[in-house]
PDB file of N, CA and C in Angstrom:
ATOM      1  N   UNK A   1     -14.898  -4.969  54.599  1.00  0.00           N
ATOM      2  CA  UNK A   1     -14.318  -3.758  54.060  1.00  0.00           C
ATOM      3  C   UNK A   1     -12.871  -3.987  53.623  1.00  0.00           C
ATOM      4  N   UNK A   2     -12.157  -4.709  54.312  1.00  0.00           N
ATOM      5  CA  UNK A   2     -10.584  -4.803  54.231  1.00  0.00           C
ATOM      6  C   UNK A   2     -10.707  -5.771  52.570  1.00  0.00           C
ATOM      7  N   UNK A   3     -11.431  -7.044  52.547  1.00  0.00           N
ATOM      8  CA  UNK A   3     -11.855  -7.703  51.444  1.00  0.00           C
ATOM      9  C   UNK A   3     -11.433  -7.056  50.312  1.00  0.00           C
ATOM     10  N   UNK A   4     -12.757  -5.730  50.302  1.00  0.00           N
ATOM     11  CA  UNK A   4     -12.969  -4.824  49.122  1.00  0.00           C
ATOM     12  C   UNK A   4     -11.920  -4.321  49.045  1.00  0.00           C
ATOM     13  N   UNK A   5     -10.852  -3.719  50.015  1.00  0.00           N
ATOM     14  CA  UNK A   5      -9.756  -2.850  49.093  1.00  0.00           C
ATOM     15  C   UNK A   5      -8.909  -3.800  49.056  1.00  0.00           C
ATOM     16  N   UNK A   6      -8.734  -5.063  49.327  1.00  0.00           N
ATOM     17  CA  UNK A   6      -7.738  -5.933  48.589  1.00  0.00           C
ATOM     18  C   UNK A   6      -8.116  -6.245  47.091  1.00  0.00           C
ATOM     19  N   UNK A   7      -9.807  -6.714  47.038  1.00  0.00           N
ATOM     20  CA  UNK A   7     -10.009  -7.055  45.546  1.00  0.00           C
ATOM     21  C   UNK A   7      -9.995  -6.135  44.834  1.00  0.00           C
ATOM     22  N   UNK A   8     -10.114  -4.257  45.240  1.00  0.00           N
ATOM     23  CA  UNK A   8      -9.861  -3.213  44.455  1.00  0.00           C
ATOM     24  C   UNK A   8      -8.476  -3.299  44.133  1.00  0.00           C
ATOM     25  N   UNK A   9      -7.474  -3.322  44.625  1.00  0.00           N
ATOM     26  CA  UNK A   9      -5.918  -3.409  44.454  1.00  0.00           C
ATOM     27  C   UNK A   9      -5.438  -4.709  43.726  1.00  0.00           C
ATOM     28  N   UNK A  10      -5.989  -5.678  43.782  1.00  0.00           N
ATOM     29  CA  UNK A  10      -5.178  -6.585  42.892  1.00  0.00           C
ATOM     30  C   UNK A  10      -6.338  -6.781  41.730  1.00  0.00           C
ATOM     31  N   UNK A  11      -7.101  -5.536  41.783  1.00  0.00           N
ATOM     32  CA  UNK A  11      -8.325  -5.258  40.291  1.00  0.00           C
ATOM     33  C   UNK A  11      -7.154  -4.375  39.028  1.00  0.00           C
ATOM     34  N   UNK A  12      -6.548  -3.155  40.329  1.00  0.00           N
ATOM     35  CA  UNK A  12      -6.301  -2.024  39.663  1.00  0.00           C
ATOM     36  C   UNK A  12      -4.368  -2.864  39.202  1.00  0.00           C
ATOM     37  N   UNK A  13      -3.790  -3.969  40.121  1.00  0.00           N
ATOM     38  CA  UNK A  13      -2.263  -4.013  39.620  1.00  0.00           C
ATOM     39  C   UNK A  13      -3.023  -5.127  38.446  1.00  0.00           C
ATOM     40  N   UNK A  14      -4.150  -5.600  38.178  1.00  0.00           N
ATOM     41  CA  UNK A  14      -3.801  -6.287  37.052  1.00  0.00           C
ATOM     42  C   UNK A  14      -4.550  -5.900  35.835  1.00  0.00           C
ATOM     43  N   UNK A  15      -4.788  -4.647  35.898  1.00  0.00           N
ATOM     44  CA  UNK A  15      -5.419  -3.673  34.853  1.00  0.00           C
ATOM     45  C   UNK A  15      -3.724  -3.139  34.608  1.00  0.00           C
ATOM     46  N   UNK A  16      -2.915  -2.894  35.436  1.00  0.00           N
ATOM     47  CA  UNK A  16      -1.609  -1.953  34.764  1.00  0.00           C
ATOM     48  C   UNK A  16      -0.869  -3.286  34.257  1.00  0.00           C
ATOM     49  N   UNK A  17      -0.668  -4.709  34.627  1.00  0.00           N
ATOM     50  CA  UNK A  17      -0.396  -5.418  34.088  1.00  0.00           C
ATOM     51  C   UNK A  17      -0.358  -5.584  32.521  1.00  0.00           C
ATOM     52  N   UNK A  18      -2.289  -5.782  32.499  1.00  0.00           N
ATOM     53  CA  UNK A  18      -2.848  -6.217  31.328  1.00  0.00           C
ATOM     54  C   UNK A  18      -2.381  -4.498  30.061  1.00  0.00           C
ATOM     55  N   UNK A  19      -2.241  -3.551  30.688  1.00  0.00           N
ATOM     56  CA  UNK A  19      -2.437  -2.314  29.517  1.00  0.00           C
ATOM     57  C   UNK A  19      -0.701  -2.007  29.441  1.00  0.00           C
ATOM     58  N   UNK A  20       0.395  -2.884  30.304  1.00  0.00           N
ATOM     59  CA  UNK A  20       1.780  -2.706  29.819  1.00  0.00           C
ATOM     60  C   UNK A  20       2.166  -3.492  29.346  1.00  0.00           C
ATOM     61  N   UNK A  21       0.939  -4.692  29.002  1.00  0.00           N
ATOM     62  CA  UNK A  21       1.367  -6.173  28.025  1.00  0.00           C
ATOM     63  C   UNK A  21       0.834  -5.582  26.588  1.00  0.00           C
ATOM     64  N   UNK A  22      -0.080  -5.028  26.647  1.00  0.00           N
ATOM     65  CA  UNK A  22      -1.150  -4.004  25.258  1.00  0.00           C
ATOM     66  C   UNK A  22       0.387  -3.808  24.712  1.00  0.00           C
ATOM     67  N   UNK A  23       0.914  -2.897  25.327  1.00  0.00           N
ATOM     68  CA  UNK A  23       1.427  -1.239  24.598  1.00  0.00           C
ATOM     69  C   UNK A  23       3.464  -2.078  24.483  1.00  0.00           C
ATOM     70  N   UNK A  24       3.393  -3.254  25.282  1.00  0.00           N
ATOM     71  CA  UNK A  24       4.821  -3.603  24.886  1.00  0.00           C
ATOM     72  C   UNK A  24       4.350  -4.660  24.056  1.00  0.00           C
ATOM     73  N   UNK A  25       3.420  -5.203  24.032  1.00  0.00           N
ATOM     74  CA  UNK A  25       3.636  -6.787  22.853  1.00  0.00           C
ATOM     75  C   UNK A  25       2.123  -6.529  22.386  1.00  0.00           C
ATOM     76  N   UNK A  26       2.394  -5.504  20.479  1.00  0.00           N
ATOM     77  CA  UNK A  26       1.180  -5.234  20.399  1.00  0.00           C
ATOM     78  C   UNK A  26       0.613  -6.226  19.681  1.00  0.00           C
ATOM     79  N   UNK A  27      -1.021  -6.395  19.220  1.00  0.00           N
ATOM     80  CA  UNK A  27      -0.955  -7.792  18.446  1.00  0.00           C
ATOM     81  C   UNK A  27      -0.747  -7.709  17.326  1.00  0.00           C
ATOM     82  N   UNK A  28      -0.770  -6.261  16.753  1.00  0.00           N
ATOM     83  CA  UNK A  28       0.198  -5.746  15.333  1.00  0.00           C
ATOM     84  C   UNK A  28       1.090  -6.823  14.886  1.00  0.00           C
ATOM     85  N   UNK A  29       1.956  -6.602  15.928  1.00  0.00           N
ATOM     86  CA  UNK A  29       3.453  -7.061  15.802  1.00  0.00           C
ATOM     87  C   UNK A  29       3.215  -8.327  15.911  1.00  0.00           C
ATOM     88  N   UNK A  30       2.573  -8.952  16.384  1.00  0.00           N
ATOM     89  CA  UNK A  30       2.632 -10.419  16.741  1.00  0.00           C
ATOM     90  C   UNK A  30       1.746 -10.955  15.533  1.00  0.00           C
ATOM     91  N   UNK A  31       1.074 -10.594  14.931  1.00  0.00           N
ATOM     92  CA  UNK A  31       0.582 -11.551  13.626  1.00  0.00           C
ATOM     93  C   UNK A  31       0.541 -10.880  12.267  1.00  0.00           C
ATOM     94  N   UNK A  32       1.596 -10.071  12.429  1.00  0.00           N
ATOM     95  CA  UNK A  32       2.568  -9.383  11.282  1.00  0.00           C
ATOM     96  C   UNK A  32       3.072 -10.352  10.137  1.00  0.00           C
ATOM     97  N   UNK A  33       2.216 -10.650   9.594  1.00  0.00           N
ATOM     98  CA  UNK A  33       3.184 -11.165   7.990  1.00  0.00           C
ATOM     99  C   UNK A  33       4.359 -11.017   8.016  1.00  0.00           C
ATOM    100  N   UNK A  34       4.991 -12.145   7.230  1.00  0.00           N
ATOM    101  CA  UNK A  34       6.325 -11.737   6.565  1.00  0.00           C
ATOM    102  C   UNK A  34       6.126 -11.392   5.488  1.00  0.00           C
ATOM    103  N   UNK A  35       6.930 -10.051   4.724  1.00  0.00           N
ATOM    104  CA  UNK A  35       6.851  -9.762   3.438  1.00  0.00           C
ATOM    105  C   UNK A  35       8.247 -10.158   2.579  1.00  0.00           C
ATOM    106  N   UNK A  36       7.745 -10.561   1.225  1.00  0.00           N
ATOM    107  CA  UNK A  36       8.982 -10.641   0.568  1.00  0.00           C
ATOM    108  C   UNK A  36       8.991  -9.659  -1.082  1.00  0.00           C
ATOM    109  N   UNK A  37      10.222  -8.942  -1.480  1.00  0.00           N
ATOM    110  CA  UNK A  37      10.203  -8.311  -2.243  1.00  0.00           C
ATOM    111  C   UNK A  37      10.274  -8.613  -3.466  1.00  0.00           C
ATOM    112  N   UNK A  38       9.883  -8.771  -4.242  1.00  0.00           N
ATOM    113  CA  UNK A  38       9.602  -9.223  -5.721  1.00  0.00           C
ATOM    114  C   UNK A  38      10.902  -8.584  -6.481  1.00  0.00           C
ATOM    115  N   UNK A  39      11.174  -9.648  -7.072  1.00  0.00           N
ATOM    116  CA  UNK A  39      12.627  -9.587  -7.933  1.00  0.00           C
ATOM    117  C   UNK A  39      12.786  -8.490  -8.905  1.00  0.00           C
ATOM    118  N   UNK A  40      13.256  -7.766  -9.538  1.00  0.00           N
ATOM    119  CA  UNK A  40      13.922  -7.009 -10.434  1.00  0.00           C
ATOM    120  C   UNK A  40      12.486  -5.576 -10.602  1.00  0.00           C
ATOM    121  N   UNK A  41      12.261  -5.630  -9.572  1.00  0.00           N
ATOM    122  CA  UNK A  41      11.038  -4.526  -9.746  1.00  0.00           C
ATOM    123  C   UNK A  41      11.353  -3.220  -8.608  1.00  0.00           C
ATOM    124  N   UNK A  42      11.083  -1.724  -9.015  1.00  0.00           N
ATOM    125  CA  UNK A  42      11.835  -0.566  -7.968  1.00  0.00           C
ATOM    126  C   UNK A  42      11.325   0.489  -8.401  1.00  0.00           C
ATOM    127  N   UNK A  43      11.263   1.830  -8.218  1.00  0.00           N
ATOM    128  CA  UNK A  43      10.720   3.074  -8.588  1.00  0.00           C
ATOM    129  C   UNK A  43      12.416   3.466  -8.986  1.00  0.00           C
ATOM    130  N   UNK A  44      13.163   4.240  -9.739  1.00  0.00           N
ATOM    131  CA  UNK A  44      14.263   4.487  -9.738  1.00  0.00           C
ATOM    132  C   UNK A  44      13.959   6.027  -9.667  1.00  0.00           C
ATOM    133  N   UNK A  45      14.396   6.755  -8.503  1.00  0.00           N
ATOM    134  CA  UNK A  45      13.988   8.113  -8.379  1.00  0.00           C
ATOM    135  C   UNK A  45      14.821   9.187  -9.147  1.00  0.00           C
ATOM    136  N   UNK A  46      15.969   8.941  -9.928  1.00  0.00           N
ATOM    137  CA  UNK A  46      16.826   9.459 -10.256  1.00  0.00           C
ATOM    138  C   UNK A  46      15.933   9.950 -11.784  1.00  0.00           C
ATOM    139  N   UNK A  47      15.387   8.842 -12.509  1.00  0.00           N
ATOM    140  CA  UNK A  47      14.613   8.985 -13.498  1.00  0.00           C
ATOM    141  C   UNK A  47      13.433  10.166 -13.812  1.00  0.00           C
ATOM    142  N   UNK A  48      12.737  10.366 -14.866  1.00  0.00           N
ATOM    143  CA  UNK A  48      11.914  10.362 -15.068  1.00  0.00           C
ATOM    144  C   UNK A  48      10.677   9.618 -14.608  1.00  0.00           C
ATOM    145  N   UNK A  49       9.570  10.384 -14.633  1.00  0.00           N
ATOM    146  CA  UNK A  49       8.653   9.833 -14.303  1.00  0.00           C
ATOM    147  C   UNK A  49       7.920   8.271 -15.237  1.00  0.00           C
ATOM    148  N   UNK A  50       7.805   8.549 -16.962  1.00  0.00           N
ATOM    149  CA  UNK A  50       8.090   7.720 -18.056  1.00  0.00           C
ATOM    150  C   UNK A  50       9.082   7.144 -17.905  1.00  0.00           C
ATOM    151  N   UNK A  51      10.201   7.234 -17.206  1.00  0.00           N
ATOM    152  CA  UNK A  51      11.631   6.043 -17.300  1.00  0.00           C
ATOM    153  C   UNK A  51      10.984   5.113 -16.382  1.00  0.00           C
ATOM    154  N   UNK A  52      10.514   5.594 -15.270  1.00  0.00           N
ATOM    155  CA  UNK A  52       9.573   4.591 -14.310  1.00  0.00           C
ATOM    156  C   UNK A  52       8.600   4.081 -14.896  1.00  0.00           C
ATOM    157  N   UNK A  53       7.728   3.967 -15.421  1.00  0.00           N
ATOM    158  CA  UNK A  53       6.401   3.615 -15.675  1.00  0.00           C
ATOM    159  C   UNK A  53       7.044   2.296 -17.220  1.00  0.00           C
ATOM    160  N   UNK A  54       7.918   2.303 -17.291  1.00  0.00           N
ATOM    161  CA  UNK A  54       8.304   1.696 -18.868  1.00  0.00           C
ATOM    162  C   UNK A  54       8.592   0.404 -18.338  1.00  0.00           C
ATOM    163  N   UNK A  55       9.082   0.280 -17.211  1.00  0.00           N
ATOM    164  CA  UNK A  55       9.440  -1.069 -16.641  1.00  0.00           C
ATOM    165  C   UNK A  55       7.955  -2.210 -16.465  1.00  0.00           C
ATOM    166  N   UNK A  56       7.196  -0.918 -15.903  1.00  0.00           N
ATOM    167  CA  UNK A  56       6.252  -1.709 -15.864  1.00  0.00           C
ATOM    168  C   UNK A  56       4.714  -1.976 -16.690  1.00  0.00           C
ATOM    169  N   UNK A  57       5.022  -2.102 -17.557  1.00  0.00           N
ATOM    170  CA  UNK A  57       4.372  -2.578 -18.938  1.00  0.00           C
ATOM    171  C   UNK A  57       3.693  -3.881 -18.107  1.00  0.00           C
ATOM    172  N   UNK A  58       2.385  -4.414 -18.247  1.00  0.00           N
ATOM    173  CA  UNK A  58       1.357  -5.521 -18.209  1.00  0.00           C
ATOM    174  C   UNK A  58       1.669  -6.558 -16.562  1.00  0.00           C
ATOM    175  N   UNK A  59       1.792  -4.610 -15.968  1.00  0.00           N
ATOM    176  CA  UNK A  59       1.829  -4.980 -14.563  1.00  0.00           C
ATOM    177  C   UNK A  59       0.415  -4.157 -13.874  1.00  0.00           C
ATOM    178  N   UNK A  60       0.043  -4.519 -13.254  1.00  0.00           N
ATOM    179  CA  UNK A  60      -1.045  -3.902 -12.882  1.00  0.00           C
ATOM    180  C   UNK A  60      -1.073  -2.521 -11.768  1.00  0.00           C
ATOM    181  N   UNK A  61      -1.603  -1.286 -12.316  1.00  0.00           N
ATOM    182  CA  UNK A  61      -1.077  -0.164 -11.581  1.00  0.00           C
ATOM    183  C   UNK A  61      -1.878   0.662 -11.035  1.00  0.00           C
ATOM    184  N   UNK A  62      -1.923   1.408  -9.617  1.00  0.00           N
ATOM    185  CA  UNK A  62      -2.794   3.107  -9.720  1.00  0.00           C
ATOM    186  C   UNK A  62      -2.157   3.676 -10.146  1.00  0.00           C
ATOM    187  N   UNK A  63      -3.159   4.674 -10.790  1.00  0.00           N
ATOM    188  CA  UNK A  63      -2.377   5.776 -11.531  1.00  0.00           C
ATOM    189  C   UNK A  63      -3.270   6.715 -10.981  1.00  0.00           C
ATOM    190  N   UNK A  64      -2.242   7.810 -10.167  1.00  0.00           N
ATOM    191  CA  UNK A  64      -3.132   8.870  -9.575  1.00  0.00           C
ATOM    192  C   UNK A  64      -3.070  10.192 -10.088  1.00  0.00           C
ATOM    193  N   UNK A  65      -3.871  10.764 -10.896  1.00  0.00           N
ATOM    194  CA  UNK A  65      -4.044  12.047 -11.671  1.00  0.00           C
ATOM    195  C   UNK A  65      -3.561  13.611 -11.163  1.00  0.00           C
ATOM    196  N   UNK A  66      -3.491  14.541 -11.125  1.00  0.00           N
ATOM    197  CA  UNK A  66      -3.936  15.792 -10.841  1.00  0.00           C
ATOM    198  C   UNK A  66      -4.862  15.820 -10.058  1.00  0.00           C
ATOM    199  N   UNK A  67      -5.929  16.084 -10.916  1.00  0.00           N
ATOM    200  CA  UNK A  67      -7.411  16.244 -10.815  1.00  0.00           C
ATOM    201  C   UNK A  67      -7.725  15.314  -9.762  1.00  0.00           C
ATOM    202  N   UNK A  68      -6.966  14.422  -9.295  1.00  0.00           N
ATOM    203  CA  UNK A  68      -7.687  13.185  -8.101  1.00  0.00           C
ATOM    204  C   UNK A  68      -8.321  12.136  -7.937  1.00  0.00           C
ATOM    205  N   UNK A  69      -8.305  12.347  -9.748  1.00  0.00           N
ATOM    206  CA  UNK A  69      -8.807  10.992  -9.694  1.00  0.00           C
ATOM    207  C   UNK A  69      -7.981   9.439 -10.063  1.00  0.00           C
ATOM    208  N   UNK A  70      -8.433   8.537  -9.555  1.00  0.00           N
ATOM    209  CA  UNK A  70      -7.194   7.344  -9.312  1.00  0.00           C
ATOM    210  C   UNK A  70      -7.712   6.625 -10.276  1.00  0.00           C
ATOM    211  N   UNK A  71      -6.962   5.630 -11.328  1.00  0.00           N
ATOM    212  CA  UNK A  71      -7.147   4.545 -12.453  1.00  0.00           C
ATOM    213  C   UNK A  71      -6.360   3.171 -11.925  1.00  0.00           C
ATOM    214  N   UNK A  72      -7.129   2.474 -11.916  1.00  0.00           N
ATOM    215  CA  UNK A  72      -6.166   0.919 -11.471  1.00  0.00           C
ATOM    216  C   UNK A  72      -6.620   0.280 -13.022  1.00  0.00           C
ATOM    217  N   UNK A  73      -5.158  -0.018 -13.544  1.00  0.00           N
ATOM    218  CA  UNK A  73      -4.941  -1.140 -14.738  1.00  0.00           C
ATOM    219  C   UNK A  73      -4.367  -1.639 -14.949  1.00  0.00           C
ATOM    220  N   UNK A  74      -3.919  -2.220 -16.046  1.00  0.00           N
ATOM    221  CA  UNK A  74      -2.250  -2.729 -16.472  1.00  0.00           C
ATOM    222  C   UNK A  74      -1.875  -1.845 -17.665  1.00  0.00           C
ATOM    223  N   UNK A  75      -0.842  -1.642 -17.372  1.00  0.00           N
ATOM    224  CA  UNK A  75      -0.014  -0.867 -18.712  1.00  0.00           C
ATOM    225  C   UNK A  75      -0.207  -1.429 -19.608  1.00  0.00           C
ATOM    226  N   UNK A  76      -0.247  -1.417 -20.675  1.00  0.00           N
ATOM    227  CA  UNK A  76      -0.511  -2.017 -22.075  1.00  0.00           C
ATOM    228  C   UNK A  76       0.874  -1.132 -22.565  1.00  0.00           C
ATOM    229  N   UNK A  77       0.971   0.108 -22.961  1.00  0.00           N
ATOM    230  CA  UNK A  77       2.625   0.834 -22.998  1.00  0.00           C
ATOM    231  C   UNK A  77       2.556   2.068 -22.983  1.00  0.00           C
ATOM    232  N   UNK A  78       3.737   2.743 -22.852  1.00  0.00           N
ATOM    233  CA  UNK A  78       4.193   4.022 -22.766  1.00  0.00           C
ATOM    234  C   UNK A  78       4.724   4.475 -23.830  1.00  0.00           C
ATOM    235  N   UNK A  79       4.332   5.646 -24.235  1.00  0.00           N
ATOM    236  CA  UNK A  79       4.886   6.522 -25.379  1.00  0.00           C
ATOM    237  C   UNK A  79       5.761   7.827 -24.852  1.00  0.00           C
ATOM    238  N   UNK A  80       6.141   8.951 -25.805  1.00  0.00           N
ATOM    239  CA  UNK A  80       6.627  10.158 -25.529  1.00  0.00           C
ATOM    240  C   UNK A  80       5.654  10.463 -24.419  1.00  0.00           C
ATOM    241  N   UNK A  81       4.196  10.887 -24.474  1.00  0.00           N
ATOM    242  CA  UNK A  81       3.185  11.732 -24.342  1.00  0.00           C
ATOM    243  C   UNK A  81       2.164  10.979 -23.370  1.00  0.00           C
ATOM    244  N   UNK A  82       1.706   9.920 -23.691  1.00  0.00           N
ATOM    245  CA  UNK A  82       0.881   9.048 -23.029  1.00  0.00           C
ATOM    246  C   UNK A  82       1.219   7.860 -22.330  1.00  0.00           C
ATOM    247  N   UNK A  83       0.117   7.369 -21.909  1.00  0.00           N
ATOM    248  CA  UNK A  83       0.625   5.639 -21.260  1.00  0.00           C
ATOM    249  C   UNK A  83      -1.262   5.127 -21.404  1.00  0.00           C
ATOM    250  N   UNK A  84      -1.207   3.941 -22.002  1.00  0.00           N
ATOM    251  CA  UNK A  84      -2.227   3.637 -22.242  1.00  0.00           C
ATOM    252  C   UNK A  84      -2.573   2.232 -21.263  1.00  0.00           C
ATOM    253  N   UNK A  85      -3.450   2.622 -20.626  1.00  0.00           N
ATOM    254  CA  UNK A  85      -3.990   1.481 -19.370  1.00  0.00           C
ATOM    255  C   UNK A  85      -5.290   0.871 -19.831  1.00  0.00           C
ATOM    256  N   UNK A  86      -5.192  -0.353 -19.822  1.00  0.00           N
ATOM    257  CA  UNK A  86      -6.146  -1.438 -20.066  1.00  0.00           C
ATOM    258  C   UNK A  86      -6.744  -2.012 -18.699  1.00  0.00           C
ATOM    259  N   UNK A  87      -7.605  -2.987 -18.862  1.00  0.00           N
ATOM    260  CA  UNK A  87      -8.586  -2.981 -17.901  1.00  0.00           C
ATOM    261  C   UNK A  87      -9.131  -2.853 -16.898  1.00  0.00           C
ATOM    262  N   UNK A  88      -9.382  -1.515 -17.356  1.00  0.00           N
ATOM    263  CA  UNK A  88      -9.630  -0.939 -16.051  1.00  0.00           C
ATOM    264  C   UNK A  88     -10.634  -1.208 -15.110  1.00  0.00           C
ATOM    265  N   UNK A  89     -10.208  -1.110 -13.696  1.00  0.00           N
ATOM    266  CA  UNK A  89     -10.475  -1.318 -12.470  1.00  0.00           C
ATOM    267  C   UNK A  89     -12.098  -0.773 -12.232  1.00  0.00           C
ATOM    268  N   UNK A  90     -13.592  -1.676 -12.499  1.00  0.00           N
ATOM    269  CA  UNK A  90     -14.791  -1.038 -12.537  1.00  0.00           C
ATOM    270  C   UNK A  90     -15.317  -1.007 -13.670  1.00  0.00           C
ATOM    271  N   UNK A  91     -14.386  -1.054 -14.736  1.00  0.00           N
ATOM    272  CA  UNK A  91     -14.437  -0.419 -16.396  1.00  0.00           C
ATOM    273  C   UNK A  91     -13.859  -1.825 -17.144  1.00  0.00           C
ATOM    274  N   UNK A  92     -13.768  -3.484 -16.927  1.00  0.00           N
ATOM    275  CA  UNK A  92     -12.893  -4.512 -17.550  1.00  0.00           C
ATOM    276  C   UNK A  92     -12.869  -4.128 -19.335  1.00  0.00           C
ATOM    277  N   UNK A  93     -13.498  -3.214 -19.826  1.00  0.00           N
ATOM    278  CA  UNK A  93     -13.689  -3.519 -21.540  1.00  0.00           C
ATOM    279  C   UNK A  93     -13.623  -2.175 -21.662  1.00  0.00           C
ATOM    280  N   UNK A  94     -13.102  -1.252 -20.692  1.00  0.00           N
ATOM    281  CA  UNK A  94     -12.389  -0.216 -21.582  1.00  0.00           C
ATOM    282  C   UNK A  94     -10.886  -0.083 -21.132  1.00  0.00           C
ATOM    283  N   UNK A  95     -10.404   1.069 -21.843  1.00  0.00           N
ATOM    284  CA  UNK A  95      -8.881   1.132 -21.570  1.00  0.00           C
ATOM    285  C   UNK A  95      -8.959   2.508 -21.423  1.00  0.00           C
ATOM    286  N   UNK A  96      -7.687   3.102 -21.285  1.00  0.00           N
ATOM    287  CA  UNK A  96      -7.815   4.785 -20.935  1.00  0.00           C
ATOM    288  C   UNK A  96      -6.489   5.584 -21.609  1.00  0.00           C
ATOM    289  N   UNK A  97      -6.518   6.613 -22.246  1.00  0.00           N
ATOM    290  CA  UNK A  97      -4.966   6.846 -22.138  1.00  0.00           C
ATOM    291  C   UNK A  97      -4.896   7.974 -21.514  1.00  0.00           C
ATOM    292  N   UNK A  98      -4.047   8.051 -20.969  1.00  0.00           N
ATOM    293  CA  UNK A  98      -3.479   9.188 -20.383  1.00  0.00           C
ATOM    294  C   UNK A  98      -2.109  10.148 -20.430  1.00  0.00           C
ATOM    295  N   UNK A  99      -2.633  11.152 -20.249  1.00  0.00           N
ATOM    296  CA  UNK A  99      -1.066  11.800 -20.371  1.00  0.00           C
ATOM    297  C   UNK A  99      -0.256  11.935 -19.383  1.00  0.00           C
ATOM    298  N   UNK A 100       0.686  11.520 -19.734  1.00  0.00           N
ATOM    299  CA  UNK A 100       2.209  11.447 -18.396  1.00  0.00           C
ATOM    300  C   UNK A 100       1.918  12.692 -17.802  1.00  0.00           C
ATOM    301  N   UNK A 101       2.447  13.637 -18.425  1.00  0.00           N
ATOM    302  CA  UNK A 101       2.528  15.281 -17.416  1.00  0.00           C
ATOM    303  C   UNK A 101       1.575  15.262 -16.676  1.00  0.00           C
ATOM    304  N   UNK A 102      -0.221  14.457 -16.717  1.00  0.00           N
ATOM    305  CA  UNK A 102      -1.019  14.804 -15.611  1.00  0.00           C
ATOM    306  C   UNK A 102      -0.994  13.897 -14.467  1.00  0.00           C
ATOM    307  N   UNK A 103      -0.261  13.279 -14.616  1.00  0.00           N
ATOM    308  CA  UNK A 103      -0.023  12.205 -13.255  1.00  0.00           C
ATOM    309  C   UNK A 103       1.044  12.351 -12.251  1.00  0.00           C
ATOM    310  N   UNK A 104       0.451  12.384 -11.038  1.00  0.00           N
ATOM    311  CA  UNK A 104       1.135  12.842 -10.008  1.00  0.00           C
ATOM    312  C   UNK A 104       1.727  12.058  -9.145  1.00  0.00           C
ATOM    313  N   UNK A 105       1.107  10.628  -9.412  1.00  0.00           N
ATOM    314  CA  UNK A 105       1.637   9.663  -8.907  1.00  0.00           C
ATOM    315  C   UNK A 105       1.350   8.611  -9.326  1.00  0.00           C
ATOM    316  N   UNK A 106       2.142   7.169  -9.066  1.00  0.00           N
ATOM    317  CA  UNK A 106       1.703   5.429  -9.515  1.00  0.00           C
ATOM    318  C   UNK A 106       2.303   5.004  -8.461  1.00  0.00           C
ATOM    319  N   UNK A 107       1.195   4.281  -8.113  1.00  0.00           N
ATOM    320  CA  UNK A 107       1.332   2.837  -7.023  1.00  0.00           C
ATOM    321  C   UNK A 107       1.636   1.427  -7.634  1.00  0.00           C
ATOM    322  N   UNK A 108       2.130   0.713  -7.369  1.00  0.00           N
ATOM    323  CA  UNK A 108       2.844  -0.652  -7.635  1.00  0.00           C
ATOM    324  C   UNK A 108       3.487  -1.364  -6.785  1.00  0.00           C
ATOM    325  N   UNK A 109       2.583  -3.056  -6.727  1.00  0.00           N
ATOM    326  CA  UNK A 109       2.852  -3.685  -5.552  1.00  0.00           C
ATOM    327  C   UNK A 109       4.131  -4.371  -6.029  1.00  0.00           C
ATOM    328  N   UNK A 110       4.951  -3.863  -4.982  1.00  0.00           N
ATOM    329  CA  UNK A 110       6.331  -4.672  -4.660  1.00  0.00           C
ATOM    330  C   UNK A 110       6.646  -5.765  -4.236  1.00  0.00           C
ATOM    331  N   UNK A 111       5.872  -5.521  -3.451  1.00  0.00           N
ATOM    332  CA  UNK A 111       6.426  -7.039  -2.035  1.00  0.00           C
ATOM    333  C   UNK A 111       4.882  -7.939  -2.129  1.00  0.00           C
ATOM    334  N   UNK A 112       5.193  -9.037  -1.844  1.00  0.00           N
ATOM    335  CA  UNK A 112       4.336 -10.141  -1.877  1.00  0.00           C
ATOM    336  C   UNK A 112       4.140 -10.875  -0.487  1.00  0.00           C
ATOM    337  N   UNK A 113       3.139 -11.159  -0.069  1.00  0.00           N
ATOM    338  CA  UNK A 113       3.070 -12.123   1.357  1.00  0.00           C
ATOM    339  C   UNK A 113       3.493 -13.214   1.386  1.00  0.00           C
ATOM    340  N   UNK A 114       4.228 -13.815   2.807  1.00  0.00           N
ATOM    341  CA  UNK A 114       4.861 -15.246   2.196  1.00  0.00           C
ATOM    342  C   UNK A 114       3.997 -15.935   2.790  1.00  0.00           C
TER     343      UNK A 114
END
């Protein structure tokens, strides 16, 4: 009997061991990439939404609509009114244009893995 509540007690201190090694050294953190940021590329928030999107001409982008629906392409270019995206993501042999005012948002990868 004495056995059992020793092997219960050094069951239960190395269960609090093992779950305060979890929650202080997570393995997140421990095989976390380094990221590095890609040169002369930024959202400039001060801008327009078109002052943003002009930089990145035959970069590859989401473009997330109104309506909800998401387009991954590359800019081909931006006008007053539109922005015309080429091969699209599902779609390689069509292109799309779209109008600036319906887009609510663009994603664009910044940073690169080293």
């Amino acid at each position: 009997m004495k056995e059992l509540k020793v092997i219960c007690f050094a069951s239960i201190v190395l269960f609090i061991i093992c779950a305060a090694a979890i929650l202080l050294f997570p393995a997140g953190a421990q095989a976390q990439s380094k990221v590095a940021a890609i040169e002369g590329v930024g959202f400039n928030v001060a801008g327009s939404l078109k002052d943003n999107l002009k930089p990145l001409v035959n970069k590859d982008v989401y473009v997330n609509l109104r309506s909800g629906k998401t387009y991954q392409g590359f800019i081909k270019s931006v006008g007053d009114h539109f922005v015309h995206l080429e091969k699209i993501a599902g779609k390689e042999y069509f292109d799309a244009l779209v109008r600036v005012e319906d887009i609510s948002a663009i994603e664009v990868r910044f940073r690169e893995p080293r």
